[in-house]
Structure formats: C-alpha cells, structure tokens
N, C-alpha and C. Protein backbone atom coordinates (compact mmCIF):
# COMPACT_ATOMS: atom_id res chain seq x y z
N UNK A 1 -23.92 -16.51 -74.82
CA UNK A 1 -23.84 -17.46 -73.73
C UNK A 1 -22.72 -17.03 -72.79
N UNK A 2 -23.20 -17.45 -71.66
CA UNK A 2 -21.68 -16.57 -70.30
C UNK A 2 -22.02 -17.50 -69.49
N UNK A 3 -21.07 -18.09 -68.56
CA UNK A 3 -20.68 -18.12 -67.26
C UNK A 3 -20.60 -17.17 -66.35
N UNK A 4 -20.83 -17.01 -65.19
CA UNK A 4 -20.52 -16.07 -63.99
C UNK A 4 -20.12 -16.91 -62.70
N UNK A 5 -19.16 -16.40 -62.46
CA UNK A 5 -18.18 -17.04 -60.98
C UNK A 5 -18.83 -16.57 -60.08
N UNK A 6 -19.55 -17.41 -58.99
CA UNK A 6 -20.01 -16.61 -57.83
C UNK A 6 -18.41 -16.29 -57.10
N UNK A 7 -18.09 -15.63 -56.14
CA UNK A 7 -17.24 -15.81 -55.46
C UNK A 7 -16.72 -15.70 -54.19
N UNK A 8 -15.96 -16.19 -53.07
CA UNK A 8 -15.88 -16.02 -51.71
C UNK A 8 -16.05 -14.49 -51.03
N UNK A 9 -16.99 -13.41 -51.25
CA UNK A 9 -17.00 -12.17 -51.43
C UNK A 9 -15.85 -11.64 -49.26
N UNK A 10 -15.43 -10.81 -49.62
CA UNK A 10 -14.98 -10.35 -48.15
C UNK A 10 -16.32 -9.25 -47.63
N UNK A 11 -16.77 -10.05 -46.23
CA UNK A 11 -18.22 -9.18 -45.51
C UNK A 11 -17.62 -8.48 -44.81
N UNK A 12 -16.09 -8.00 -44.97
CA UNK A 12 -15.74 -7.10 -43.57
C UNK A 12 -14.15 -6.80 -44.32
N UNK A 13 -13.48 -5.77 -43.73
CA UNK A 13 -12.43 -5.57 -44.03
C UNK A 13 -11.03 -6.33 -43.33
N UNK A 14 -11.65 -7.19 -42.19
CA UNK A 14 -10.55 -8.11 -41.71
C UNK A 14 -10.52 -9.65 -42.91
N UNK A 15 -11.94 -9.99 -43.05
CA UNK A 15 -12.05 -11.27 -43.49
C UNK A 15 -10.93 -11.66 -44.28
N UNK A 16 -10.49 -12.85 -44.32
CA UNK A 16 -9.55 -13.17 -45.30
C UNK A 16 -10.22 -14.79 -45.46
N UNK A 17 -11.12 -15.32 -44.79
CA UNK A 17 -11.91 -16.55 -45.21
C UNK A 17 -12.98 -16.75 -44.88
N UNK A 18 -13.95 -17.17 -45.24
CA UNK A 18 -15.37 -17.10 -45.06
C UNK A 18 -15.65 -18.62 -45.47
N UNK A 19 -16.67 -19.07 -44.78
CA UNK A 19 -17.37 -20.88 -44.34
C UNK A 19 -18.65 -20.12 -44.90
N UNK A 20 -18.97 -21.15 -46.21
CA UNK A 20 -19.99 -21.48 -46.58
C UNK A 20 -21.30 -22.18 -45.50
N UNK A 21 -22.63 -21.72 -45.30
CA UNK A 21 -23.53 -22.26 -43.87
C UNK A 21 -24.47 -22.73 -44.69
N UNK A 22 -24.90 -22.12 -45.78
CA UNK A 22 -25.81 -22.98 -45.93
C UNK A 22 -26.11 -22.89 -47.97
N UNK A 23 -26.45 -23.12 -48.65
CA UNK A 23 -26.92 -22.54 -50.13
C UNK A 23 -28.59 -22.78 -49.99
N UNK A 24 -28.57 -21.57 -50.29
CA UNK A 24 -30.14 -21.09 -50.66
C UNK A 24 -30.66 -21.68 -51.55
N UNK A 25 -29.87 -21.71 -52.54
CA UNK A 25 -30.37 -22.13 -54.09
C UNK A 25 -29.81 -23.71 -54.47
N UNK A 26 -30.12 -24.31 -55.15
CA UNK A 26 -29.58 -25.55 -55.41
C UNK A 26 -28.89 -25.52 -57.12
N UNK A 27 -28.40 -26.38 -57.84
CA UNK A 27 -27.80 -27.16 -58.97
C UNK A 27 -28.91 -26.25 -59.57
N UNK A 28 -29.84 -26.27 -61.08
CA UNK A 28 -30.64 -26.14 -61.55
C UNK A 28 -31.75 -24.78 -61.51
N UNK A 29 -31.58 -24.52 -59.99
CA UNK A 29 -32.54 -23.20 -60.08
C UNK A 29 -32.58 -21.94 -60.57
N UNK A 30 -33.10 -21.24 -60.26
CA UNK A 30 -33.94 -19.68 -61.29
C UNK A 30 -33.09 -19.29 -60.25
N UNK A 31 -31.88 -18.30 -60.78
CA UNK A 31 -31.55 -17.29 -60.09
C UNK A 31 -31.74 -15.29 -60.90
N UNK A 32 -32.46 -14.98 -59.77
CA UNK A 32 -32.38 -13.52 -59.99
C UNK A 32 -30.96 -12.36 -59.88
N UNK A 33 -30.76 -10.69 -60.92
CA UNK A 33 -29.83 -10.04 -60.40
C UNK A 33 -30.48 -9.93 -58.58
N UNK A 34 -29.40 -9.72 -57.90
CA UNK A 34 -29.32 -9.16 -56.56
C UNK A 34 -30.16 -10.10 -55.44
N UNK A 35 -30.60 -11.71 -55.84
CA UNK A 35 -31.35 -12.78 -55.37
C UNK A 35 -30.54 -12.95 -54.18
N UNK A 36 -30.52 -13.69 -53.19
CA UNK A 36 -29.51 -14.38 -52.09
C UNK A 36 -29.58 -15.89 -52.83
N UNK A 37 -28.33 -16.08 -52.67
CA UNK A 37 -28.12 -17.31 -52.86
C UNK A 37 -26.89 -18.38 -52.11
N UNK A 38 -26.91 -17.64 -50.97
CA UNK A 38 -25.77 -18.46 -50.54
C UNK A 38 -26.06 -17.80 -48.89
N UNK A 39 -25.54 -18.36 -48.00
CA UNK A 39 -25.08 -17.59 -46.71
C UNK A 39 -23.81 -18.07 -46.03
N UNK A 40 -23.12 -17.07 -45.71
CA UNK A 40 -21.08 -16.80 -45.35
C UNK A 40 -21.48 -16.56 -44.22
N UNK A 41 -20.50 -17.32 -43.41
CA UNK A 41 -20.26 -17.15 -42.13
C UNK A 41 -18.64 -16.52 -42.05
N UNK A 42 -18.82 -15.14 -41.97
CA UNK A 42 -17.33 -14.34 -41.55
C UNK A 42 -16.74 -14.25 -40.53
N UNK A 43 -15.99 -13.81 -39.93
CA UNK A 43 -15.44 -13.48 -38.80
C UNK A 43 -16.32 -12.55 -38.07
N UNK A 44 -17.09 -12.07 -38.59
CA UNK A 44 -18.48 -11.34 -37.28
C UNK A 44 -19.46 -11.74 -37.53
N UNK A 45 -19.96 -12.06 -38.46
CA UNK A 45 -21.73 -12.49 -38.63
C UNK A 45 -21.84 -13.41 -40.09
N UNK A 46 -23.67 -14.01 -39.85
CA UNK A 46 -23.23 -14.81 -41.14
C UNK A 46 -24.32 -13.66 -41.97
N UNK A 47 -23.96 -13.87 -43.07
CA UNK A 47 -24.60 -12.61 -44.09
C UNK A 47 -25.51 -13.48 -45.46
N UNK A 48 -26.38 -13.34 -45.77
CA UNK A 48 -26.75 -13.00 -47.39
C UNK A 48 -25.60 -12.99 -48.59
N UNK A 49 -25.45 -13.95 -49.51
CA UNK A 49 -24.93 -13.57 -50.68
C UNK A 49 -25.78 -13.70 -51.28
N UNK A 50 -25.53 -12.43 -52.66
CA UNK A 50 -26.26 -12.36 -54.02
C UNK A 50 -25.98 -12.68 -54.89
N UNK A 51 -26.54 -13.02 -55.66
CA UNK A 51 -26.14 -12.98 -57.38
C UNK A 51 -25.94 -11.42 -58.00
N UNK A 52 -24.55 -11.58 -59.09
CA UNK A 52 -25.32 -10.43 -59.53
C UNK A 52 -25.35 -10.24 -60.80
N UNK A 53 -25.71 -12.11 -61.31
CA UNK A 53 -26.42 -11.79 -62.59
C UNK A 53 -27.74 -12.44 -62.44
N UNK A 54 -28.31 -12.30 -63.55
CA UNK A 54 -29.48 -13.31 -63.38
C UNK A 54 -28.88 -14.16 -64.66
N UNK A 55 -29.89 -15.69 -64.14
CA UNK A 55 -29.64 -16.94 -64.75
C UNK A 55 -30.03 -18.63 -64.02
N UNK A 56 -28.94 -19.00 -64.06
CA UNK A 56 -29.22 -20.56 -63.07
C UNK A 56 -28.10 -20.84 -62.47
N UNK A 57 -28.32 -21.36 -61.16
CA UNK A 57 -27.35 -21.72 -60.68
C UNK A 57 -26.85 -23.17 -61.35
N UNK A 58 -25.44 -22.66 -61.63
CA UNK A 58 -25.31 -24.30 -62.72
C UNK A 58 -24.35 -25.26 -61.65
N UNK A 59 -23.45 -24.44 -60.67
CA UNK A 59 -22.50 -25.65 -60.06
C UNK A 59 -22.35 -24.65 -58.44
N UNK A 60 -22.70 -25.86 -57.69
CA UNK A 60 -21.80 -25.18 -56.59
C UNK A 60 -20.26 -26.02 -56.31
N UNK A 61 -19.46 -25.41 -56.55
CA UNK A 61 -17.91 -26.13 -56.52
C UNK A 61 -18.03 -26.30 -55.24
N UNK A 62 -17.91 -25.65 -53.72
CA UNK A 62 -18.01 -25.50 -52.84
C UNK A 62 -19.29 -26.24 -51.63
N UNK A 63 -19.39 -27.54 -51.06
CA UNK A 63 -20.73 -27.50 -50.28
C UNK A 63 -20.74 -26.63 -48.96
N UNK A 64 -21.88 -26.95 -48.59
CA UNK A 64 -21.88 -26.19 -47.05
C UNK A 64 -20.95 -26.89 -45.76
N UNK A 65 -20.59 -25.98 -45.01
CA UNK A 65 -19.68 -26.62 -43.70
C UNK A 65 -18.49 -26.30 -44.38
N UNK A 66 -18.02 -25.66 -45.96
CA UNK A 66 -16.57 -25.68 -46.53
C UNK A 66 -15.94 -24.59 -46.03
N UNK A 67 -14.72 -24.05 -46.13
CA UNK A 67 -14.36 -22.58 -46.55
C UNK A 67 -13.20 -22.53 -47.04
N UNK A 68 -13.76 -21.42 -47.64
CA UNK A 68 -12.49 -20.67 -49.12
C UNK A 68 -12.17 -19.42 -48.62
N UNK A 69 -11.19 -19.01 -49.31
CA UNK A 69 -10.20 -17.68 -48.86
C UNK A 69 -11.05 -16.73 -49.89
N UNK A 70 -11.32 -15.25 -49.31
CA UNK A 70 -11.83 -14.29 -50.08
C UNK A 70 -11.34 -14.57 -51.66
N UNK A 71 -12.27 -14.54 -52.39
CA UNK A 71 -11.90 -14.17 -53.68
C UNK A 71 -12.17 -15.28 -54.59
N UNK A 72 -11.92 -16.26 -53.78
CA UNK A 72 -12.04 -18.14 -54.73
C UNK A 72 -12.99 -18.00 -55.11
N UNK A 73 -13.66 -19.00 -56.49
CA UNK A 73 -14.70 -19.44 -56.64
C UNK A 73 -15.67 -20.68 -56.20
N UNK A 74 -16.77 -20.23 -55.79
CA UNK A 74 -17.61 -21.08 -55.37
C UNK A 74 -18.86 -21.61 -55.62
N UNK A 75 -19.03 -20.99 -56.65
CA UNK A 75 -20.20 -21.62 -57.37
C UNK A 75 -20.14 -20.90 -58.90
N UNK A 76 -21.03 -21.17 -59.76
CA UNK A 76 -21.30 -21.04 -61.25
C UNK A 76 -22.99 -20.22 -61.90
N UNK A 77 -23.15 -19.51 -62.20
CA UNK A 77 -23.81 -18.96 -62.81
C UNK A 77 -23.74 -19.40 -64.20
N UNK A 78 -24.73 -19.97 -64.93
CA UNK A 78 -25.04 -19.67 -66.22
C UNK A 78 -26.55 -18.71 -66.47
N UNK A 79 -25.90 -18.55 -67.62
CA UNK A 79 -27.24 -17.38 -68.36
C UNK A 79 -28.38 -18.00 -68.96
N UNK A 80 -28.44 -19.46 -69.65
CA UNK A 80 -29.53 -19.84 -70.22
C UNK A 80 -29.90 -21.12 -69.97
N UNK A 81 -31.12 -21.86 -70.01
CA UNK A 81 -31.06 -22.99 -69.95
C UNK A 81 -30.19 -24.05 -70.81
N UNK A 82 -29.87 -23.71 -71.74
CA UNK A 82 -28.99 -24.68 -72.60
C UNK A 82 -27.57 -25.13 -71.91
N UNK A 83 -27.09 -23.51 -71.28
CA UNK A 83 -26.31 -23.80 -70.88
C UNK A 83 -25.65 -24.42 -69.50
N UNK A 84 -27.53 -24.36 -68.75
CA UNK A 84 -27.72 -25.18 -67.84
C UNK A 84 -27.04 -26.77 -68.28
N UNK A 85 -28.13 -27.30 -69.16
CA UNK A 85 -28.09 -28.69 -69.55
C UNK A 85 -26.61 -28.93 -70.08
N UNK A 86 -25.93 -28.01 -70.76
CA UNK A 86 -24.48 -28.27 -71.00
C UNK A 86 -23.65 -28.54 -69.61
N UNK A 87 -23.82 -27.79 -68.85
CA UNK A 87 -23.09 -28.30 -67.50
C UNK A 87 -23.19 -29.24 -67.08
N UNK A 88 -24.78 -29.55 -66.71
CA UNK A 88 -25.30 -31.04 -66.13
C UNK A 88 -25.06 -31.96 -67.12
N UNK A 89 -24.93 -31.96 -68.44
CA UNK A 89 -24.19 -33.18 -68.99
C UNK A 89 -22.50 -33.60 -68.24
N UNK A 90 -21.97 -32.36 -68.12
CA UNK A 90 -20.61 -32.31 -68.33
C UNK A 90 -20.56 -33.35 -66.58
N UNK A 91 -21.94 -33.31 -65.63
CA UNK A 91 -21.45 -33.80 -64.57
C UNK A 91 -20.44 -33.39 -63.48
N UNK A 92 -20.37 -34.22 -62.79
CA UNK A 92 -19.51 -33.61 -61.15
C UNK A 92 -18.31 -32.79 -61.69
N UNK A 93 -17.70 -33.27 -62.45
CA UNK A 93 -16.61 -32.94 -63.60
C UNK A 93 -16.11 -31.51 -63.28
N UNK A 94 -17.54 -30.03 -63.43
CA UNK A 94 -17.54 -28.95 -63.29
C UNK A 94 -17.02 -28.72 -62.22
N UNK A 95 -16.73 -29.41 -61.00
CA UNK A 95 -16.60 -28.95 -59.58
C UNK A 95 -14.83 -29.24 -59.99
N UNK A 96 -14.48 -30.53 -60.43
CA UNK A 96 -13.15 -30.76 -60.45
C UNK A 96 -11.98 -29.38 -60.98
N UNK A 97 -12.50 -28.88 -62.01
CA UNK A 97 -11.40 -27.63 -62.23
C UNK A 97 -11.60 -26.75 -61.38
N UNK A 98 -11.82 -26.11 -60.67
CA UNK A 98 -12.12 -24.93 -59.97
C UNK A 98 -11.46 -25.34 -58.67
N UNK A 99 -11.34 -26.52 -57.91
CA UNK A 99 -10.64 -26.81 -57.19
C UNK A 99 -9.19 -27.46 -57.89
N UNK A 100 -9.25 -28.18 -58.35
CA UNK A 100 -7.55 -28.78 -58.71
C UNK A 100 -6.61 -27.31 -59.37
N UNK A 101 -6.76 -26.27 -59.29
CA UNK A 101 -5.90 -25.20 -59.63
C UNK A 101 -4.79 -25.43 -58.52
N UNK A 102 -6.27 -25.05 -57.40
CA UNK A 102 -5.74 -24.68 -56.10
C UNK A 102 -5.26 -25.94 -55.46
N UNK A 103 -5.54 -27.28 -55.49
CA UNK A 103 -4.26 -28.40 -54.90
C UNK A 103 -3.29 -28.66 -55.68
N UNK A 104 -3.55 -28.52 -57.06
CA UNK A 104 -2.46 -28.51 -57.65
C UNK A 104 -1.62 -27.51 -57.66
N UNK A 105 -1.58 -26.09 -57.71
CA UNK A 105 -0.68 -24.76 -58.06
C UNK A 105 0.65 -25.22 -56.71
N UNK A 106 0.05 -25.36 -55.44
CA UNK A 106 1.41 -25.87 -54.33
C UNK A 106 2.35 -26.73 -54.69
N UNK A 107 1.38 -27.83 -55.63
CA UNK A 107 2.44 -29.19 -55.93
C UNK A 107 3.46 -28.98 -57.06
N UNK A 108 3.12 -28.10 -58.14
CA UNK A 108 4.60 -27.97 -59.07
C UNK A 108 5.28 -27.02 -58.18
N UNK A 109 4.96 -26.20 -57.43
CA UNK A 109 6.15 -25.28 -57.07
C UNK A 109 6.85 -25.81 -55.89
N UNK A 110 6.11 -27.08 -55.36
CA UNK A 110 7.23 -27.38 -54.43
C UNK A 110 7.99 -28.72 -55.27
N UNK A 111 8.14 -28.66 -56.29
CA UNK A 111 8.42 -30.28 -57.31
C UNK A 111 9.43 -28.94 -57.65
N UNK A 112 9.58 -27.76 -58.36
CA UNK A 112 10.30 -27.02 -59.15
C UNK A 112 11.42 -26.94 -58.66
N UNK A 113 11.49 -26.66 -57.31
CA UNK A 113 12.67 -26.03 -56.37
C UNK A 113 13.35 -27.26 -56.16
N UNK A 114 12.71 -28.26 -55.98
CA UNK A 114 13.35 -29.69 -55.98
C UNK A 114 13.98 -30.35 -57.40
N UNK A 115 13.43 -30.48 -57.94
CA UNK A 115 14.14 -30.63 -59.59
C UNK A 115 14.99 -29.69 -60.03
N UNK A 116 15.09 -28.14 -59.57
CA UNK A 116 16.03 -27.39 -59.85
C UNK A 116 17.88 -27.51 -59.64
N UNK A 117 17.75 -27.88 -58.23
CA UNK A 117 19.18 -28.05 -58.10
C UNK A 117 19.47 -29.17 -58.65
C-alpha cells in the first residue's frame, strides 16, 4: 500500500508559484501513470499536470483558483481501492495536515524568538 504526493511541479525555470485552474480528475477517480490531472497556471502558460503513478486520486489538499509555491503538496495519490476508502473514511481531515505544517511552521518560530529572551 503507498501514498503519492502530487506536487506544485516548476513549468519553467523562473516559476517559484504556480495557481491551480482547474482539476481534471476529482476525489475518487481512476488515475493513470503519465494521465493529466490537474492544470497550473505559471508565469507563462497554463500547462497539463500528470500523474506519475497510477492509482486514485484520493485528496486534493489544494482547490482550484489556489496557489502554492513550487514543490508543496497538492493533492494525494493512492494505489488501491482500499486505500481509497481509508482516506474517504478519514474525511476532510486529509486536507488538514498538508496545510497546517505550512500555517503552523511561521507560528512557533515567531513564538521562539519571543519566549527566548
């Protein structure tokens, strides 16, 4: 059983953030290796993303109209149906870790420097 991180891929060597336009694929569906499943709007054009495993799309952390900095994660790949239905039990839930790293990681380090002195 695996997970796979889709992720904010860079379409150009300037990009440093890319806006989610639209998802191809939804919660639940059949995803193929090398399928499109997403489309990035970069700083020059909007492009095709792929998968590049095959499986199901189990979460998009990310909706459309969002954007993330190259590299974040934005959606979820699982490999089997079970582990489909394990996600969709687990509910919205899946979206919550993948973002609270990133609002949280700013908030202890600006609490640290303050509690330090």
């Amino acid at each position: 059983m695996a997970t796979f991180e889709i992720f904010m891929p860079a379409l150009s060597s300037t990009m440093t953030e890319g806006k989610i336009v639209e998802w191809l694929k939804q919660p639940g569906d059949r995803v193929e290796r090398g399928e499109s499943v997403l489309v990035v709007e970069s700083d020059k054009a909007d492009m095709d993303v792929e998968s590049f495993e095959a499986g199901f799309l189990g979460a998009v952390l990310l909706p459309a109209g969002s954007s993330a900095p190259v590299g974040d994660t934005i959606g979820l790949v699982v490999e089997t149906e079970a582990e489909l239905q394990e996600l969709q039990a687990k509910g919205a839930p899946a979206a919550v870790p993948a973002s609270a790293p990133v609002a949280a990681a700013p908030a202890p380090r600006a609490s640290a420097p303050v509690a330090a002195p």
